[in-house]
N, C-alpha and C. Protein backbone atom coordinates (compact mmCIF):
# COMPACT_ATOMS: atom_id res chain seq x y z
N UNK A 1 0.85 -1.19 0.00
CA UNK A 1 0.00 0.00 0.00
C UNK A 1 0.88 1.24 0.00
N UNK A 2 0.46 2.55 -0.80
CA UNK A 2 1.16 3.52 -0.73
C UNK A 2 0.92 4.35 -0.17
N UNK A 3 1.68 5.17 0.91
CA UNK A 3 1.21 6.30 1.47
C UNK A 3 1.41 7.41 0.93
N UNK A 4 0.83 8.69 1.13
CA UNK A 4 0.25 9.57 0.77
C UNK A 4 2.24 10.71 1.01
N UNK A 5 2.60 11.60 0.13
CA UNK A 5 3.55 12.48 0.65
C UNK A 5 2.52 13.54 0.78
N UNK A 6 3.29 14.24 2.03
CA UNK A 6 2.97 15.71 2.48
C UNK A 6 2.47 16.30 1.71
N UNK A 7 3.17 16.38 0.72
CA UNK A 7 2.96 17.57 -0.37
C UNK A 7 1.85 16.91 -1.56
N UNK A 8 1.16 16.09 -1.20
CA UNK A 8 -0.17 15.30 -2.19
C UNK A 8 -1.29 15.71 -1.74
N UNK A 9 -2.16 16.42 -2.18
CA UNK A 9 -3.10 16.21 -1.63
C UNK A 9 -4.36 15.15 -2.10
N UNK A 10 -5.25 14.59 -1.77
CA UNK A 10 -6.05 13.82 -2.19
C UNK A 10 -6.59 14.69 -3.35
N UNK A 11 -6.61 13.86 -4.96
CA UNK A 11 -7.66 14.05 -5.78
C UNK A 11 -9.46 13.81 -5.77
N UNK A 12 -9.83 14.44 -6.46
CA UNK A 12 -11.32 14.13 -6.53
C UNK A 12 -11.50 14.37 -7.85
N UNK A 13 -13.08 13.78 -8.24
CA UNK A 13 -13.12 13.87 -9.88
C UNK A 13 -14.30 14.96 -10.11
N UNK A 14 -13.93 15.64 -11.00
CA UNK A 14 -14.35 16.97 -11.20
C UNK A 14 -15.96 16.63 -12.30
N UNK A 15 -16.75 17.77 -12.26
CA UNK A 15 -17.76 17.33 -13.15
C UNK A 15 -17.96 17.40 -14.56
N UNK A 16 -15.90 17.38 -15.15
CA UNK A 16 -15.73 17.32 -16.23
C UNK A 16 -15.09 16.05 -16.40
N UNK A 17 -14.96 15.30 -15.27
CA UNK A 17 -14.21 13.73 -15.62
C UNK A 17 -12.87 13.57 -15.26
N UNK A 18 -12.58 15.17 -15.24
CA UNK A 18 -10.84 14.91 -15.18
C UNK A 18 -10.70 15.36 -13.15
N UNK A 19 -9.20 14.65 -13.02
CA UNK A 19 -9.37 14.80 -11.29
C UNK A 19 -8.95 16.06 -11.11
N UNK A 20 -9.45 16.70 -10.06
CA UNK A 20 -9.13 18.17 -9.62
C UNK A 20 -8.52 17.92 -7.97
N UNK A 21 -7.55 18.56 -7.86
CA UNK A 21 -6.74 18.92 -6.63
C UNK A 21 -8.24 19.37 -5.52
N UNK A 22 -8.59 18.89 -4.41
CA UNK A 22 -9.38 19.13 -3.11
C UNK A 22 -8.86 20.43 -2.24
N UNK A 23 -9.42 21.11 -2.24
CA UNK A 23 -8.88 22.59 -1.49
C UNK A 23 -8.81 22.43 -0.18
N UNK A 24 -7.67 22.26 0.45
CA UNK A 24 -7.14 22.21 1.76
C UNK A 24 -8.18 22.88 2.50
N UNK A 25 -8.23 24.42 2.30
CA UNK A 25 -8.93 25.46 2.95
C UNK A 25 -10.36 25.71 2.56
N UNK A 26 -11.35 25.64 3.17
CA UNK A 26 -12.31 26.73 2.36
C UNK A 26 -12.38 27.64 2.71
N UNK A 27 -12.34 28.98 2.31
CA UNK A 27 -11.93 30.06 2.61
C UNK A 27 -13.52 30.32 2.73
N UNK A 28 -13.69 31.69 3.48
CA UNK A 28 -14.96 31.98 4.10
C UNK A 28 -15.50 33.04 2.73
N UNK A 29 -17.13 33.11 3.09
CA UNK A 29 -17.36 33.60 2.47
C UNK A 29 -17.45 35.17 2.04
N UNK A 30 -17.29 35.81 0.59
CA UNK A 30 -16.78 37.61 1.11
C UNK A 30 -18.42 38.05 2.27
N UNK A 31 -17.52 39.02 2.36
CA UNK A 31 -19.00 40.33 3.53
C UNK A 31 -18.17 41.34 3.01
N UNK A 32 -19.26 42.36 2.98
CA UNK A 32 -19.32 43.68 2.53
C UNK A 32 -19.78 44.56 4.25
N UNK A 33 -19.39 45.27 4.55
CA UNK A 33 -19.93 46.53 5.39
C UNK A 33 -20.24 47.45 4.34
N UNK A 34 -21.24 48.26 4.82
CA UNK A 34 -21.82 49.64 4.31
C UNK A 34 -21.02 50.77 5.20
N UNK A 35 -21.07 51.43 4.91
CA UNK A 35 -20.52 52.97 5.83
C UNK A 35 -21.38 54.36 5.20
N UNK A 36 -21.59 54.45 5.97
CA UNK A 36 -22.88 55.45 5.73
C UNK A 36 -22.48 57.20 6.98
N UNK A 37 -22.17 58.06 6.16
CA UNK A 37 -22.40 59.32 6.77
C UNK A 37 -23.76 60.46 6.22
N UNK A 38 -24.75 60.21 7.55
CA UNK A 38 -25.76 60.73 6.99
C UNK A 38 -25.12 62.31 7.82
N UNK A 39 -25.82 63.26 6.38
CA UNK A 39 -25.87 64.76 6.75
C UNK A 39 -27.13 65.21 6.63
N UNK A 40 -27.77 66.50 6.50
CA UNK A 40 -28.69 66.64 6.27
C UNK A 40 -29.02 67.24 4.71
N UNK A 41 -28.18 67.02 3.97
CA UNK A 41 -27.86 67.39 2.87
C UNK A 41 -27.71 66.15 1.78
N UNK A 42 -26.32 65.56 1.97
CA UNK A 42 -26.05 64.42 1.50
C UNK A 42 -25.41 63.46 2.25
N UNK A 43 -25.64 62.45 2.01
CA UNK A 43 -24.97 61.26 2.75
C UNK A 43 -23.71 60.54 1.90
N UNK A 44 -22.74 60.57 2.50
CA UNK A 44 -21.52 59.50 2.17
C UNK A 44 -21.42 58.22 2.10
N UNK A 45 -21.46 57.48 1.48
CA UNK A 45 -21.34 56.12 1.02
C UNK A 45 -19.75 55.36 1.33
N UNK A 46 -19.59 54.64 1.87
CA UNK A 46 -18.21 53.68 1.84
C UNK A 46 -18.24 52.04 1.84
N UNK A 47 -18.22 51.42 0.64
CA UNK A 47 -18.17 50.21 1.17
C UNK A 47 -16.42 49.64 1.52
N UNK A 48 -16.72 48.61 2.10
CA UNK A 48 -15.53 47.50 2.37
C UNK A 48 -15.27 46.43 1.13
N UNK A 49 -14.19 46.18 1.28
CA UNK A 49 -13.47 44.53 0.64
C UNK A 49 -14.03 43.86 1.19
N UNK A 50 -14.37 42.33 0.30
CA UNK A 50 -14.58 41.24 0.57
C UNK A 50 -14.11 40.63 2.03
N UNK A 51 -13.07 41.14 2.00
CA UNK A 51 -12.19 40.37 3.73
C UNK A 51 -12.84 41.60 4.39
N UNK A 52 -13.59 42.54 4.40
CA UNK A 52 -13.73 43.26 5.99
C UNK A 52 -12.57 44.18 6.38
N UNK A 53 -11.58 44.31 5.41
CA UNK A 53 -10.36 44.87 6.06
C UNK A 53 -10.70 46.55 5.65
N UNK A 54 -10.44 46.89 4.16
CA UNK A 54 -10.27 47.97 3.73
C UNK A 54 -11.91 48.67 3.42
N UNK A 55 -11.84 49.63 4.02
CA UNK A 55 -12.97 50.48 3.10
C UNK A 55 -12.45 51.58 2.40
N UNK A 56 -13.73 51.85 1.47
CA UNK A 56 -13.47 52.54 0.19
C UNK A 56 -14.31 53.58 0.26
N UNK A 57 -14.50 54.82 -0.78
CA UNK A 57 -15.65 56.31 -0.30
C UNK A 57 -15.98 55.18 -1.99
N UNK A 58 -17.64 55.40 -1.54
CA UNK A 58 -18.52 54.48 -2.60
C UNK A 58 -18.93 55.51 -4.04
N UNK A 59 -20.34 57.00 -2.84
CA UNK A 59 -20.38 57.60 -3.76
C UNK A 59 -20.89 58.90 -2.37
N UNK A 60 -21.19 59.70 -3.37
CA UNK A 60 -22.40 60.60 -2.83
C UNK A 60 -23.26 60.97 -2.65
N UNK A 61 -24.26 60.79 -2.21
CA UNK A 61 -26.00 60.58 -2.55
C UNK A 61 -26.63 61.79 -1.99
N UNK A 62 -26.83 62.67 -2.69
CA UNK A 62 -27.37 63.82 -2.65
C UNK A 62 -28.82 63.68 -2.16
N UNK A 63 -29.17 64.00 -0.92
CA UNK A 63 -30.51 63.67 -0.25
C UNK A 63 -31.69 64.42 -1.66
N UNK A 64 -32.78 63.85 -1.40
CA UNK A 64 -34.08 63.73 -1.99
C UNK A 64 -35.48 63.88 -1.33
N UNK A 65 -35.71 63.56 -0.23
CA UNK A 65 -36.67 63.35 0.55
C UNK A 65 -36.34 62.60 1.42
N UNK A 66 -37.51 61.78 2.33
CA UNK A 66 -37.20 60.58 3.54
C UNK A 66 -37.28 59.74 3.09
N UNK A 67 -38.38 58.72 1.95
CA UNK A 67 -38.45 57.78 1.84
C UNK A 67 -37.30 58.05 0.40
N UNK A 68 -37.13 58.82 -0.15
CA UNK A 68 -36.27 58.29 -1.46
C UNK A 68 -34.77 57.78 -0.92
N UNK A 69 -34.20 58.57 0.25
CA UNK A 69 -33.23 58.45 0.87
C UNK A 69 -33.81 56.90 1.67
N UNK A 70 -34.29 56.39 2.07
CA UNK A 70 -34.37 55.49 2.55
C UNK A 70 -34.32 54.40 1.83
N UNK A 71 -35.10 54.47 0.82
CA UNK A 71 -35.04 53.35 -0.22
C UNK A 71 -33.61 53.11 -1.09
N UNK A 72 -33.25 54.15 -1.06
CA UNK A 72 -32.08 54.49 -2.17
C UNK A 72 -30.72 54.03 -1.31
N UNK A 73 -30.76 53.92 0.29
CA UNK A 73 -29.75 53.31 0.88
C UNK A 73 -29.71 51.76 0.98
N UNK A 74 -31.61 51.51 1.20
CA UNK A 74 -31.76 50.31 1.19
C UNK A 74 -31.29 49.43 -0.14
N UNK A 75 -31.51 50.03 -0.81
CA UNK A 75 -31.31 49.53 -2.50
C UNK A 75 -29.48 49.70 -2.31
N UNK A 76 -28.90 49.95 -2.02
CA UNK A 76 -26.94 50.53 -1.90
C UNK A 76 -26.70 49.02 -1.74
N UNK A 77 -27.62 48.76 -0.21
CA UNK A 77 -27.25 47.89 0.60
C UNK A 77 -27.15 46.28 0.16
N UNK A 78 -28.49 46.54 -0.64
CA UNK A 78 -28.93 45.08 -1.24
C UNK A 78 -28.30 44.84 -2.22
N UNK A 79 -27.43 45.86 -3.63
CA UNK A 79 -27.20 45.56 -4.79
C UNK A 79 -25.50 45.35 -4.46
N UNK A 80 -24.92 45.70 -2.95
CA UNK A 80 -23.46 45.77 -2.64
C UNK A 80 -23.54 43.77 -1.65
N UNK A 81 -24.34 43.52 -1.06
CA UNK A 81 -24.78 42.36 -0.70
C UNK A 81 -24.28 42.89 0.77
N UNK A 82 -24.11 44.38 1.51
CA UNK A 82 -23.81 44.10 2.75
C UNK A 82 -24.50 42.85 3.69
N UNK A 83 -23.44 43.16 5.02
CA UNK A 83 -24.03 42.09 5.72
C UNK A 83 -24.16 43.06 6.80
N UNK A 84 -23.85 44.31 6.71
CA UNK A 84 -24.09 45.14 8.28
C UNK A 84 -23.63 46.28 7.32
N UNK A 85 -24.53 47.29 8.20
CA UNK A 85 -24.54 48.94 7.91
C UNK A 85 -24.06 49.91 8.72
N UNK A 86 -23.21 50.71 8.67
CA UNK A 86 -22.57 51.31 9.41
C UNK A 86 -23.03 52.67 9.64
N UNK A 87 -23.18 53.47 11.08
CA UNK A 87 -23.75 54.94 10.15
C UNK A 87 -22.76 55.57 11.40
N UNK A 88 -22.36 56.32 10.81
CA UNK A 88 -21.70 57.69 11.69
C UNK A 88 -22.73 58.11 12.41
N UNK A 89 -22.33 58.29 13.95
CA UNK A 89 -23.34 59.36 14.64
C UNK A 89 -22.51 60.00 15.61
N UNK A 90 -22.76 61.39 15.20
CA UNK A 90 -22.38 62.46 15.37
C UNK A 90 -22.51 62.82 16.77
N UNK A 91 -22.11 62.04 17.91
CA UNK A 91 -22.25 62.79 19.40
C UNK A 91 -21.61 63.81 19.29
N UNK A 92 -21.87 64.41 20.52
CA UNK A 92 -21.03 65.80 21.35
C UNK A 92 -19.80 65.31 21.67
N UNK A 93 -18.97 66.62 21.53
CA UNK A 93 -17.95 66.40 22.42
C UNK A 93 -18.10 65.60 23.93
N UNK A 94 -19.05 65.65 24.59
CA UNK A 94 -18.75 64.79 26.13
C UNK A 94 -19.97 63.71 25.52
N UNK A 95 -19.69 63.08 24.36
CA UNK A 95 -20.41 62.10 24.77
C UNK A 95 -21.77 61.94 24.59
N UNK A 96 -22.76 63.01 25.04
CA UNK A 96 -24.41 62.94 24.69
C UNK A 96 -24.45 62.87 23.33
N UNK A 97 -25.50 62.86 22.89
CA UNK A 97 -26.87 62.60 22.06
C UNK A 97 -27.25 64.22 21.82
N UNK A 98 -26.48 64.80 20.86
CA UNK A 98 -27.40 66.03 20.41
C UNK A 98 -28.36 66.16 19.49
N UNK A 99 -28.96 67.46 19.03
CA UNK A 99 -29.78 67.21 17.44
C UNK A 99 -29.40 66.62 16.42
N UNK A 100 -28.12 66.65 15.96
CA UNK A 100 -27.88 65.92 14.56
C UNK A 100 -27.91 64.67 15.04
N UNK A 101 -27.78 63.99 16.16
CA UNK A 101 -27.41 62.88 15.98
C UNK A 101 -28.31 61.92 16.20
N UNK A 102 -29.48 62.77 17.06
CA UNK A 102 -30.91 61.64 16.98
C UNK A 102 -31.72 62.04 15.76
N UNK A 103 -31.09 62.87 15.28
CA UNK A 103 -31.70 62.75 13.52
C UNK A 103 -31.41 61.99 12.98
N UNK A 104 -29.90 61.09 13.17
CA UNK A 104 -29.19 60.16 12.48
C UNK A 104 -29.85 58.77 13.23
N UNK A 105 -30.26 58.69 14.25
CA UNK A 105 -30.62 57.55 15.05
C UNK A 105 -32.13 57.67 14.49
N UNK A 106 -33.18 58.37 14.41
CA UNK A 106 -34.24 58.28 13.49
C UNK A 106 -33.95 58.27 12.16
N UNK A 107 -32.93 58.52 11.54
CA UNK A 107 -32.68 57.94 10.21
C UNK A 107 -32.04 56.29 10.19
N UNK A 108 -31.75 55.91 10.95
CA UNK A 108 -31.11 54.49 11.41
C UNK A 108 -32.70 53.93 11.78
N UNK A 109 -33.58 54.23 12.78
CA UNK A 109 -34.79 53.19 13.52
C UNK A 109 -35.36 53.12 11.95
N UNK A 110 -35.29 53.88 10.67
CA UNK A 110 -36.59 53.91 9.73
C UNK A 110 -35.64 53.22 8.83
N UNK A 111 -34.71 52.99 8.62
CA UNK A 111 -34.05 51.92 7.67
C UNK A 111 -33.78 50.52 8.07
N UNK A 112 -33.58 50.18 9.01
CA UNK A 112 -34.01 48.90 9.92
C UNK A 112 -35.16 48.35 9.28
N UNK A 113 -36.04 48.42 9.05
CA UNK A 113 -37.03 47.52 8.76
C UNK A 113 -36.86 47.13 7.01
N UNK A 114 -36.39 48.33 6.42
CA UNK A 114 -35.96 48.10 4.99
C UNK A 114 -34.98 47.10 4.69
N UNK A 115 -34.25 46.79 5.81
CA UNK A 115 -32.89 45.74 6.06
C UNK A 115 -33.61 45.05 6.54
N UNK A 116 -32.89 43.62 5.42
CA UNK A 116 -32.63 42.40 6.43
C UNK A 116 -30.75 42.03 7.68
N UNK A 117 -30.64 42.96 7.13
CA UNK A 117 -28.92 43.50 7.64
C UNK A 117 -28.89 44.12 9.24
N UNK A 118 -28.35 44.16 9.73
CA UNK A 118 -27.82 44.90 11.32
C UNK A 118 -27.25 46.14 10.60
N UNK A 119 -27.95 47.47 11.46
CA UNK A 119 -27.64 49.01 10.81
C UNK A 119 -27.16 49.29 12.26
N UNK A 120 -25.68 49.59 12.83
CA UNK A 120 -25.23 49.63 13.63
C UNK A 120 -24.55 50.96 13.92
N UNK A 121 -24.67 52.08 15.08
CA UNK A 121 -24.35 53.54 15.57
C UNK A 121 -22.78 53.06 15.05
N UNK A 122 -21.92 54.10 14.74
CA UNK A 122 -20.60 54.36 15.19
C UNK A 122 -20.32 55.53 15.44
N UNK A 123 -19.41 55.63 16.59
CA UNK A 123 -19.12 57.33 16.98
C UNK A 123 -17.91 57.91 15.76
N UNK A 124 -18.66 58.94 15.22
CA UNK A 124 -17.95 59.53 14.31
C UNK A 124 -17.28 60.98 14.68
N UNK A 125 -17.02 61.44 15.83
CA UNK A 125 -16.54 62.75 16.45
C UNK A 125 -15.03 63.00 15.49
N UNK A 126 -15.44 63.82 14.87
CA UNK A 126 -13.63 64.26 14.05
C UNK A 126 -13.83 63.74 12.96
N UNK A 127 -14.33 62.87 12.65
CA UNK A 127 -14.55 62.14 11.49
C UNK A 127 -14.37 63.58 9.79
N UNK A 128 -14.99 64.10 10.16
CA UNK A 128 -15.57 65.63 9.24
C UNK A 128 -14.28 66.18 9.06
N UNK A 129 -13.74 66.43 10.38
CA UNK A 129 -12.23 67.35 10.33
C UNK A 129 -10.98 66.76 9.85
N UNK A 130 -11.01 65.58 10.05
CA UNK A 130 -9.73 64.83 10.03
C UNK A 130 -10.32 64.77 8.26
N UNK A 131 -11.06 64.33 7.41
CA UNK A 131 -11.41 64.09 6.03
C UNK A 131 -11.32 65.59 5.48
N UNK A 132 -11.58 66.62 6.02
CA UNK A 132 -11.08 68.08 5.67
C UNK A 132 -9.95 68.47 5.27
N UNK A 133 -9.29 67.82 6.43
CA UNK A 133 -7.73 68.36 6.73
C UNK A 133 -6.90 67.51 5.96
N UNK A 134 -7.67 66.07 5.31
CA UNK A 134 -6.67 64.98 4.16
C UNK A 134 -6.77 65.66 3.05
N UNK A 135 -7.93 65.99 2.72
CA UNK A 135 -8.01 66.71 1.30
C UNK A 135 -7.59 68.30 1.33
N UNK A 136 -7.50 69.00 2.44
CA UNK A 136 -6.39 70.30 2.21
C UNK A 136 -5.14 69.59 1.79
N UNK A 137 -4.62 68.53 2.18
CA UNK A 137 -3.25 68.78 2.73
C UNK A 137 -3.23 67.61 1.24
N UNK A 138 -3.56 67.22 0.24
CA UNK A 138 -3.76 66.61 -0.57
C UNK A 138 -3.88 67.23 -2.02
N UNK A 139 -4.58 69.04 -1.60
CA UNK A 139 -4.14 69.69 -2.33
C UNK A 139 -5.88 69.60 -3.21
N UNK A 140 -6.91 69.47 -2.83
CA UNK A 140 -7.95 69.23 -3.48
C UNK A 140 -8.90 70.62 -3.23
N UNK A 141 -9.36 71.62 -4.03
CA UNK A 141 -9.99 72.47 -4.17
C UNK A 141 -11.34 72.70 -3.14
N UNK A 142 -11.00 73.81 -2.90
CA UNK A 142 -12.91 73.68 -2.17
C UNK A 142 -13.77 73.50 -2.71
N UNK A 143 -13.83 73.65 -3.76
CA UNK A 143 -15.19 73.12 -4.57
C UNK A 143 -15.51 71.57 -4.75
N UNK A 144 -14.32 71.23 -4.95
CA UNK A 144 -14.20 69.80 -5.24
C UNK A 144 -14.21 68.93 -3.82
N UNK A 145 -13.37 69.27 -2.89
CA UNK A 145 -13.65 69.13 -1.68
C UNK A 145 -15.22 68.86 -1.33
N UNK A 146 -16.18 69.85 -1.62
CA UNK A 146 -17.63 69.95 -1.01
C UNK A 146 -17.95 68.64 -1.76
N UNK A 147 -18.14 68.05 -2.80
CA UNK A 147 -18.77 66.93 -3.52
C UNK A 147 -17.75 65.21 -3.07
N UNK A 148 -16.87 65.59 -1.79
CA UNK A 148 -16.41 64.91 -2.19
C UNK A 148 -16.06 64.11 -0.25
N UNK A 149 -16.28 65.63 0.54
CA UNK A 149 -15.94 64.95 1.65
C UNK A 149 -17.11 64.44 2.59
N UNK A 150 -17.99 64.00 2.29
CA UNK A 150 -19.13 63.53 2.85
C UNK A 150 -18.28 61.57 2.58
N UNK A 151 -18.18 61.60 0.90
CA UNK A 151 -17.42 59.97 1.02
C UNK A 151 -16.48 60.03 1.65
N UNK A 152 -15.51 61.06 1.81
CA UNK A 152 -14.23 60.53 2.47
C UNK A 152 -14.55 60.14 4.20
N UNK A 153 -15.33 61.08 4.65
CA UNK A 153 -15.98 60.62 6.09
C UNK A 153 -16.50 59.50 5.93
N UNK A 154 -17.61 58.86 4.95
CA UNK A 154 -18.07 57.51 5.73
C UNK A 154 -17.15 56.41 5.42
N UNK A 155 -15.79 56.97 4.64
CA UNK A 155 -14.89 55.75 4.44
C UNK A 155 -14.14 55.76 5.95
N UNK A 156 -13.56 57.10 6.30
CA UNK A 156 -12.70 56.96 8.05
C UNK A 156 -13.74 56.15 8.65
N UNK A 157 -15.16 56.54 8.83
CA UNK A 157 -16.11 56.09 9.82
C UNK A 157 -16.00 54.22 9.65
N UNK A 158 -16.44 53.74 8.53
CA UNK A 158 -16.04 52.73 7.97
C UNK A 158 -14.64 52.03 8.46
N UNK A 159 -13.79 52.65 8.21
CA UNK A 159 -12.43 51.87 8.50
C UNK A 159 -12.02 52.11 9.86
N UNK A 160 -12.84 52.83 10.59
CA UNK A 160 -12.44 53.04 12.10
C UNK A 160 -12.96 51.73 12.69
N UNK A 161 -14.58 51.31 12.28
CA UNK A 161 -15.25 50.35 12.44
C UNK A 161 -14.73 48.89 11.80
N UNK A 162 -14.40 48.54 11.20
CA UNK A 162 -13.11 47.55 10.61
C UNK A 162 -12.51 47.36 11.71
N UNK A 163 -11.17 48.39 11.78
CA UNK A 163 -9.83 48.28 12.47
C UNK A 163 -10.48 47.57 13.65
N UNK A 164 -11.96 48.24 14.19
CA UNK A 164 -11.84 47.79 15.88
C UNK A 164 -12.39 46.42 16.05
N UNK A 165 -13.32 45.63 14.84
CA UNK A 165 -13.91 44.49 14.66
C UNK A 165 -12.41 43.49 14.74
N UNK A 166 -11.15 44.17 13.92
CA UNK A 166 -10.11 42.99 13.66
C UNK A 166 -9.54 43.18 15.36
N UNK A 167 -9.18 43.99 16.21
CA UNK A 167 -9.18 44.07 16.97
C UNK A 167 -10.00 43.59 18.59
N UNK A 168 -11.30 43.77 17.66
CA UNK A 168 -12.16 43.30 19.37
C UNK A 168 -12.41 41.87 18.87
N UNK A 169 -12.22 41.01 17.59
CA UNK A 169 -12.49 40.04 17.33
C UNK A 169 -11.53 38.96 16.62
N UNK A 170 -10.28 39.43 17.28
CA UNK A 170 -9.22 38.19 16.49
C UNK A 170 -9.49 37.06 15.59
N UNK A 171 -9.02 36.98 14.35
CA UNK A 171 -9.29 35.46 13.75
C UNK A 171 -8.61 34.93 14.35
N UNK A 172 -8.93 33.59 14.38
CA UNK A 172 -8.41 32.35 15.10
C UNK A 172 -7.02 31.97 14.29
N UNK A 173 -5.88 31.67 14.89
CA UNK A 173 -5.04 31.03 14.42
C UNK A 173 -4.89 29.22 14.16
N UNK A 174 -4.18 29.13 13.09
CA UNK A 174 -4.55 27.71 12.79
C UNK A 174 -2.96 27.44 13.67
């Protein structure tokens, strides 16, 4: 009888007849996060990579009304396949719950039901300034700037929310 070397892995027969190499790993399946900076104007779009690691500024969605904005995130959400929605909310400096931000938490309770997804708070404090101060120092126009830093916020907001998931949730080592 022959044994197997290390470096063999077991064949299997493929549903073309011929044998195909068995994948050691199955690698998991992709997830998308949403990142969402709602303003009262326009909202910022950011999705993530397949792995959860990197986010990206998606687009800009120039508000419309309540339900068009609602539908029109819900629709982001469903055609990107998130698996969770992210939204910037805008506390105070110490912490409370001001006006913009239970505007953003009633814009979060009324998209919830449009999801089959988890639409989850993240504290976005600086978020605005620090995406200001990349595109001064980047050399990007104020004009161009205005159409442009609503995405760059829900991408920080986004990748702040990442970093702390790889962090509060280690993958397992093999």
């Amino acid at each position: 009888m022959e044994t197997a070397r290390a470096w063999q892995r077991p064949a299997v027969e493929s549903n073309r007849g011929r044998r195909a190499l068995r994948p050691e790993v199955i690698l998991a399946a992709p997830v998308r996060h949403l990142g969402l900076d709602v303003g009262d104007r326009r909202i910022g779009v950011a999705l993530s990579d397949e792995t959860a690691t990197l986010a990206s500024g998606l687009l800009t969605y120039e508000r419309l009304g309540p339900r068009k904005d609602l539908r029109a995130i819900a629709g982001l959400a469903r055609e990107h396949q998130a698996v969770e929605v992210v939204v910037g909310l805008p506390l105070r400096l110490d912490g409370e719950i001001g006006p913009q931000a239970q505007k953003v938490l009633d814009f979060m309770d009324e998209l919830r039901p449009l999801l089959k997804v988890p639409v989850v708070p993240w504290d976005e404090r600086f978020t605005s300034v620090v995406a200001r101060q990349a595109l001064v120092e980047g050399g990007v126009s104020r004009r161009d700037r205005r159409a442009v830093i609503d995405k760059v916020s829900a991408t920080l907001i986004l990748q702040s929310y990442l970093d702390y998931r790889k962090v509060a949730r280690p993958e397992p080592t093999a």
